[in-house]
C-alpha atoms as a PDB file:
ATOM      1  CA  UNK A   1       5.982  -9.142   2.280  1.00  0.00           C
ATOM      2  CA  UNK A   2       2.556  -7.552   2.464  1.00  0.00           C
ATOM      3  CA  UNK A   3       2.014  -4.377   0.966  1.00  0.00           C
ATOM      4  CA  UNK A   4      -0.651  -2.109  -0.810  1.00  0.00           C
ATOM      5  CA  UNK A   5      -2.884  -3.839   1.746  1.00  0.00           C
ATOM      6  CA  UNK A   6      -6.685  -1.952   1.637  1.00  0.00           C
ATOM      7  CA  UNK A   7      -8.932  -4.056   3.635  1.00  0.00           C
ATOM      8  CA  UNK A   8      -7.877  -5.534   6.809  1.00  0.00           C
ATOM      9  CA  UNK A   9     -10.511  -7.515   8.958  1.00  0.00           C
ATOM     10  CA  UNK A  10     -11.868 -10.545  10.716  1.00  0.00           C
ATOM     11  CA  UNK A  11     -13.804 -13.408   9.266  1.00  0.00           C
ATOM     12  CA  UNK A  12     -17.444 -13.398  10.292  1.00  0.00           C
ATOM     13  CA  UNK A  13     -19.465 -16.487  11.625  1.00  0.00           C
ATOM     14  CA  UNK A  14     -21.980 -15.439   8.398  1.00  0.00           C
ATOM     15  CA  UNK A  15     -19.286 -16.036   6.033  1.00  0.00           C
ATOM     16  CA  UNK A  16     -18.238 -19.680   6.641  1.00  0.00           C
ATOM     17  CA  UNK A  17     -19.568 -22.596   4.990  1.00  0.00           C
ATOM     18  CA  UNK A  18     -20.309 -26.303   5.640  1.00  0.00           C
ATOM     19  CA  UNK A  19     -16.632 -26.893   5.640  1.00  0.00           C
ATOM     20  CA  UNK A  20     -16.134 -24.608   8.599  1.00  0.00           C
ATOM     21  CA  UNK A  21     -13.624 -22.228   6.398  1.00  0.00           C
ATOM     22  CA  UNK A  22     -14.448 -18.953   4.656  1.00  0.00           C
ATOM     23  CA  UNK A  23     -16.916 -19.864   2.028  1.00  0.00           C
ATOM     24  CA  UNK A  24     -16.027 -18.908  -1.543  1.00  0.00           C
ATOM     25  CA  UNK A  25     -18.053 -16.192  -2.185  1.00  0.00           C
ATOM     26  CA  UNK A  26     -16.804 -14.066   0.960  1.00  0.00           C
ATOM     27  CA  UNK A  27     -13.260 -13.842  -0.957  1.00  0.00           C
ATOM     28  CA  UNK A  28     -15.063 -11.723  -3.402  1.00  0.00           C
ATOM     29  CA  UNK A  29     -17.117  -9.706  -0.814  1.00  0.00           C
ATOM     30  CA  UNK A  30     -13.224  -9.007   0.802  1.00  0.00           C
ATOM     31  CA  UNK A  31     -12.004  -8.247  -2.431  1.00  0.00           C
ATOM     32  CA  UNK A  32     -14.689  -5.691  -3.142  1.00  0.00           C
ATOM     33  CA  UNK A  33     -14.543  -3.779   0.063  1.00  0.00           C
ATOM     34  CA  UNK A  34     -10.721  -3.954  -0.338  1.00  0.00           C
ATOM     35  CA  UNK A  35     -10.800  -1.774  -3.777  1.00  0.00           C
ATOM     36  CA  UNK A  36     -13.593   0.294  -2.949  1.00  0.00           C
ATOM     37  CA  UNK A  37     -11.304   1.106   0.123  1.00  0.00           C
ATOM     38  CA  UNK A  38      -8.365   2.178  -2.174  1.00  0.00           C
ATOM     39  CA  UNK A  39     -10.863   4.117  -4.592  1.00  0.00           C
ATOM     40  CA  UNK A  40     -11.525   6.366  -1.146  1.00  0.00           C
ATOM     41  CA  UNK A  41      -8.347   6.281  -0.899  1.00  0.00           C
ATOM     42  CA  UNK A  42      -7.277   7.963  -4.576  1.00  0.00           C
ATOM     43  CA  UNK A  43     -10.315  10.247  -4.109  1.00  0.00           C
ATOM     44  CA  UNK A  44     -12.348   8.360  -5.895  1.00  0.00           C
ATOM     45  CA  UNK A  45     -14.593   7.103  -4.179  1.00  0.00           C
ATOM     46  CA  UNK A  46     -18.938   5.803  -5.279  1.00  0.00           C
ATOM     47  CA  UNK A  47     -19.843   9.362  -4.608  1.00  0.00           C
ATOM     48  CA  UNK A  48     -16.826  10.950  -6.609  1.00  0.00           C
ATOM     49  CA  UNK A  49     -17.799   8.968  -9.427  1.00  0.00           C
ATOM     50  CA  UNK A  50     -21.652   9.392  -9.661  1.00  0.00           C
ATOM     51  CA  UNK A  51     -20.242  13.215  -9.758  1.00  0.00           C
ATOM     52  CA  UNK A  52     -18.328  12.174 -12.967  1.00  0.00           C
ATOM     53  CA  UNK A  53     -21.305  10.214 -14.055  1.00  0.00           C
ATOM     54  CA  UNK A  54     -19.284   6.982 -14.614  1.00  0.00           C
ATOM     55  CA  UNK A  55     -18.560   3.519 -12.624  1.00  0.00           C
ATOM     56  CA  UNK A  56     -16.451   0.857 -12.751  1.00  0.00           C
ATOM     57  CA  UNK A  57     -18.046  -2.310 -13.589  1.00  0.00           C
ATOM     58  CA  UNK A  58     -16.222  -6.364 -14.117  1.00  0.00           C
ATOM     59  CA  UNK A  59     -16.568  -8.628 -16.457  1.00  0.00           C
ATOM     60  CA  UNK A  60     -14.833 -11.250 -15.277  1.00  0.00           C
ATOM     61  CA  UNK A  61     -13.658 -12.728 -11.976  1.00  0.00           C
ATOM     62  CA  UNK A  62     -11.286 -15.349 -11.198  1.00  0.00           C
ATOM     63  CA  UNK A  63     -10.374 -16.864  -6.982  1.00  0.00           C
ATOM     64  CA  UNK A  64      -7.506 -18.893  -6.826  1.00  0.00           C
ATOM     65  CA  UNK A  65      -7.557 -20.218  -3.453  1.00  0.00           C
ATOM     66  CA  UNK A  66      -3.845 -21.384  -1.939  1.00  0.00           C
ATOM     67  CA  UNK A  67      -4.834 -21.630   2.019  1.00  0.00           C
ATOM     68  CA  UNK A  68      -8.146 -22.077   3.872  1.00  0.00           C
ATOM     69  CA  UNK A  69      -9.091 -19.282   6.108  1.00  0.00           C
ATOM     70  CA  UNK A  70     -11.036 -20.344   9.088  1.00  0.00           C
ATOM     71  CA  UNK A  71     -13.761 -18.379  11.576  1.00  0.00           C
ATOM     72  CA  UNK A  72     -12.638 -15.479  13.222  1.00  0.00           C
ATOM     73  CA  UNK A  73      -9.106 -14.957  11.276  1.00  0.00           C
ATOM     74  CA  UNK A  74      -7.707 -11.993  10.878  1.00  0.00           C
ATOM     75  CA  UNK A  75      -7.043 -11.158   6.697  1.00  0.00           C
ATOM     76  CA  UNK A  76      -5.573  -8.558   4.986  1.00  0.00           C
ATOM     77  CA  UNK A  77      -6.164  -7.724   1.145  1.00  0.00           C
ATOM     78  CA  UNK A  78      -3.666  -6.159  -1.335  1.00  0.00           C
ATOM     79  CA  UNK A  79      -4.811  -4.767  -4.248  1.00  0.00           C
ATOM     80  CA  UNK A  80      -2.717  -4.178  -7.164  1.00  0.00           C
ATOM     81  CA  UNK A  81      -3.389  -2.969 -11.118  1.00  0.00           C
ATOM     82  CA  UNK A  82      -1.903  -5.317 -13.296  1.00  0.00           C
ATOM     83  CA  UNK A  83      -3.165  -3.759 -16.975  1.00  0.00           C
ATOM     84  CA  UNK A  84      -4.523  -0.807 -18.096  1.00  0.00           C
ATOM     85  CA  UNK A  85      -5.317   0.532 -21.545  1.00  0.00           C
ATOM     86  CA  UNK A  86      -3.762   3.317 -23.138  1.00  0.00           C
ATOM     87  CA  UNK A  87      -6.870   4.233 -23.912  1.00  0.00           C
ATOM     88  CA  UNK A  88      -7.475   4.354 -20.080  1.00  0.00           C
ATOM     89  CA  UNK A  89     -11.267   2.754 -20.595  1.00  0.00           C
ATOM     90  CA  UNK A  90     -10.027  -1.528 -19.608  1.00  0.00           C
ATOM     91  CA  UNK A  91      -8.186  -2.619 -16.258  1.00  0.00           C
ATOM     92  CA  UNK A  92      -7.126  -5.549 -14.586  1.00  0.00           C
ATOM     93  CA  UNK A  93      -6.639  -5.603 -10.850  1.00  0.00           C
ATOM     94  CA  UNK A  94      -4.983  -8.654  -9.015  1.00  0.00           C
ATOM     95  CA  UNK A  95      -5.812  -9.372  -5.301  1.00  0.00           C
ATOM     96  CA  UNK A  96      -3.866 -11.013  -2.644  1.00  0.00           C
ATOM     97  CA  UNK A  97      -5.754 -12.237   0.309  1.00  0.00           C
ATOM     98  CA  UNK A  98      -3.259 -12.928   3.134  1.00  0.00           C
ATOM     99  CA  UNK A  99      -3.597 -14.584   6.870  1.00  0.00           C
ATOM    100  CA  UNK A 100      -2.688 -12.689   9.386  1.00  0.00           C
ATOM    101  CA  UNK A 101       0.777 -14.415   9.876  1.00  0.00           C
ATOM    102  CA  UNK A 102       1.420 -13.105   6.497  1.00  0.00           C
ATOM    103  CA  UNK A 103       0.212 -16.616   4.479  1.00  0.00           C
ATOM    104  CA  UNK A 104      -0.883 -15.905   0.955  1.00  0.00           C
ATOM    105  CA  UNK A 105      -4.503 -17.747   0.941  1.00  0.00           C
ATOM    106  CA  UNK A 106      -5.564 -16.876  -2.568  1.00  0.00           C
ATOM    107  CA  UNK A 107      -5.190 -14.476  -5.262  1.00  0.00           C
ATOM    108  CA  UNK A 108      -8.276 -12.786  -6.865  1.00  0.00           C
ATOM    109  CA  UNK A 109      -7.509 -11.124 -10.571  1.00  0.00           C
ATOM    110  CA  UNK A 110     -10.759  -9.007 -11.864  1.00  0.00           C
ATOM    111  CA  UNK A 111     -11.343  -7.245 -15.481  1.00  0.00           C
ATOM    112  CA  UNK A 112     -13.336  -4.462 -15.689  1.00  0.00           C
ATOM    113  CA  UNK A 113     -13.493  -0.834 -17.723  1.00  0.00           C
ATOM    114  CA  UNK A 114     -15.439   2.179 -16.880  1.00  0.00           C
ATOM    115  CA  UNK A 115     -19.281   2.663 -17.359  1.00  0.00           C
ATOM    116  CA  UNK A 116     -21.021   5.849 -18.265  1.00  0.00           C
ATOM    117  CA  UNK A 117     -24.056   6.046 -15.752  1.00  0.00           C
ATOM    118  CA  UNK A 118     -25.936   8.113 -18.171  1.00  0.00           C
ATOM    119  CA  UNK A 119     -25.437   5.924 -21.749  1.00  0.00           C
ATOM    120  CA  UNK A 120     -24.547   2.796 -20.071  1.00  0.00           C
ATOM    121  CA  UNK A 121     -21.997   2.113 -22.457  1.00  0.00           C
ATOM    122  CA  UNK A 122     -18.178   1.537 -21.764  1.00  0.00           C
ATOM    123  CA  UNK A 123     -16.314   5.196 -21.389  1.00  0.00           C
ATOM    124  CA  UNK A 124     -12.926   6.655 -21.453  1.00  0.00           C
ATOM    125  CA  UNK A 125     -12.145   8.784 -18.212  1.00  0.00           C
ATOM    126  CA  UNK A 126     -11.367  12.575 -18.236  1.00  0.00           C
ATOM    127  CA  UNK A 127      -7.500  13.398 -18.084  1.00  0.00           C
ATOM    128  CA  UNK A 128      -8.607  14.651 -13.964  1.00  0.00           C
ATOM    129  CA  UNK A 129      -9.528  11.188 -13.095  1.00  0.00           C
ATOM    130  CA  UNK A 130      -6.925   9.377 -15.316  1.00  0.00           C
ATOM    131  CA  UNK A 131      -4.342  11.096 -12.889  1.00  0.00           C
ATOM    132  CA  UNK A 132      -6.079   9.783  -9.700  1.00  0.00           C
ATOM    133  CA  UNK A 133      -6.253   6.339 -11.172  1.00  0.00           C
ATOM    134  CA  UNK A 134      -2.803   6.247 -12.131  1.00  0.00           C
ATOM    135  CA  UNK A 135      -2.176   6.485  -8.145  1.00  0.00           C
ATOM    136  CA  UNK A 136      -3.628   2.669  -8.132  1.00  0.00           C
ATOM    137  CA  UNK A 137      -0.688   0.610  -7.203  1.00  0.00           C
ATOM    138  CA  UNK A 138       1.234  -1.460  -9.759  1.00  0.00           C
ATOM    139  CA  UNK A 139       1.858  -5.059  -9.819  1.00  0.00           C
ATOM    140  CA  UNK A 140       5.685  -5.821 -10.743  1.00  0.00           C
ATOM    141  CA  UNK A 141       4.407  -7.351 -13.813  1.00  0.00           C
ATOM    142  CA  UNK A 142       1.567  -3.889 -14.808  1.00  0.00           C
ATOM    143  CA  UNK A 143       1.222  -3.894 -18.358  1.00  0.00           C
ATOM    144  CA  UNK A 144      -0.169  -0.727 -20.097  1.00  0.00           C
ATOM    145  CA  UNK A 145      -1.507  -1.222 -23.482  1.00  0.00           C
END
């Protein structure tokens, strides 16, 4: 059932809330380390990119939460690319945060494109990087456009 997992970890004592489960925010904080862990893993990682002068950045967010995830849980986060431009400048990633006994407790879908450090404008990738980001995992429903 799980696969493409990139983060896999225990919840902290610092990331529950009053409700003594993982607050809402951590899901994100998961979710981030989980695709920075896969850009290391395509060779792309902050470093590699400051190189190239460009970033990825999101515009939007969205947490659909399914299960609660208490203290000290053990989680695992898939990451998957659901669209991507022709153009290769727009993505959307989807993000399955699952308990350890394999439980799907929420799904995390992001939109983002890539940012030129220098102009800070939106930027279309070189064909180098293009073929390392096209080794990001597709979802069974990845749409290019």
């Amino acid at each position: 059932i799980m696969k493409n997992i990139f983060f896999t970890g225990q919840v902290l004592w610092s990331m529950i809330d009053a409700n003594r489960h993982l607050r809402h925010s951590a899901y994100s904080d998961f979710c981030t380390q989980a695709r920075n862990n896969l850009m290391i893993h395509i060779g792309l990682s902050v470093n590699e990119c400051a190189k190239y002068g460009i970033a990825p950045i999101l515009f939007r967010e969205e947490t659909i939460f399914h299960r609660e995830i208490k203290m000290d849980e053990e989680i695992s986060v898939a990451v998957e690319m659901t669209k991507h431009t022709i153009a290769n400048n727009r993505f959307s990633i989807t993000h399955f945060v699952y308990k350890a006994d394999g439980t799907k407790s929420a799904t995390v879908n992001v939109d983002g494109a890539w940012f030129d450090l220098q102009s800070r404008k939106l930027t279309t990738l070189p064909e180098d990087i293009v073929k390392l980001v096209n080794q990001i995992p597709k979802n069974a429903n990845y749409i290019e456009e």
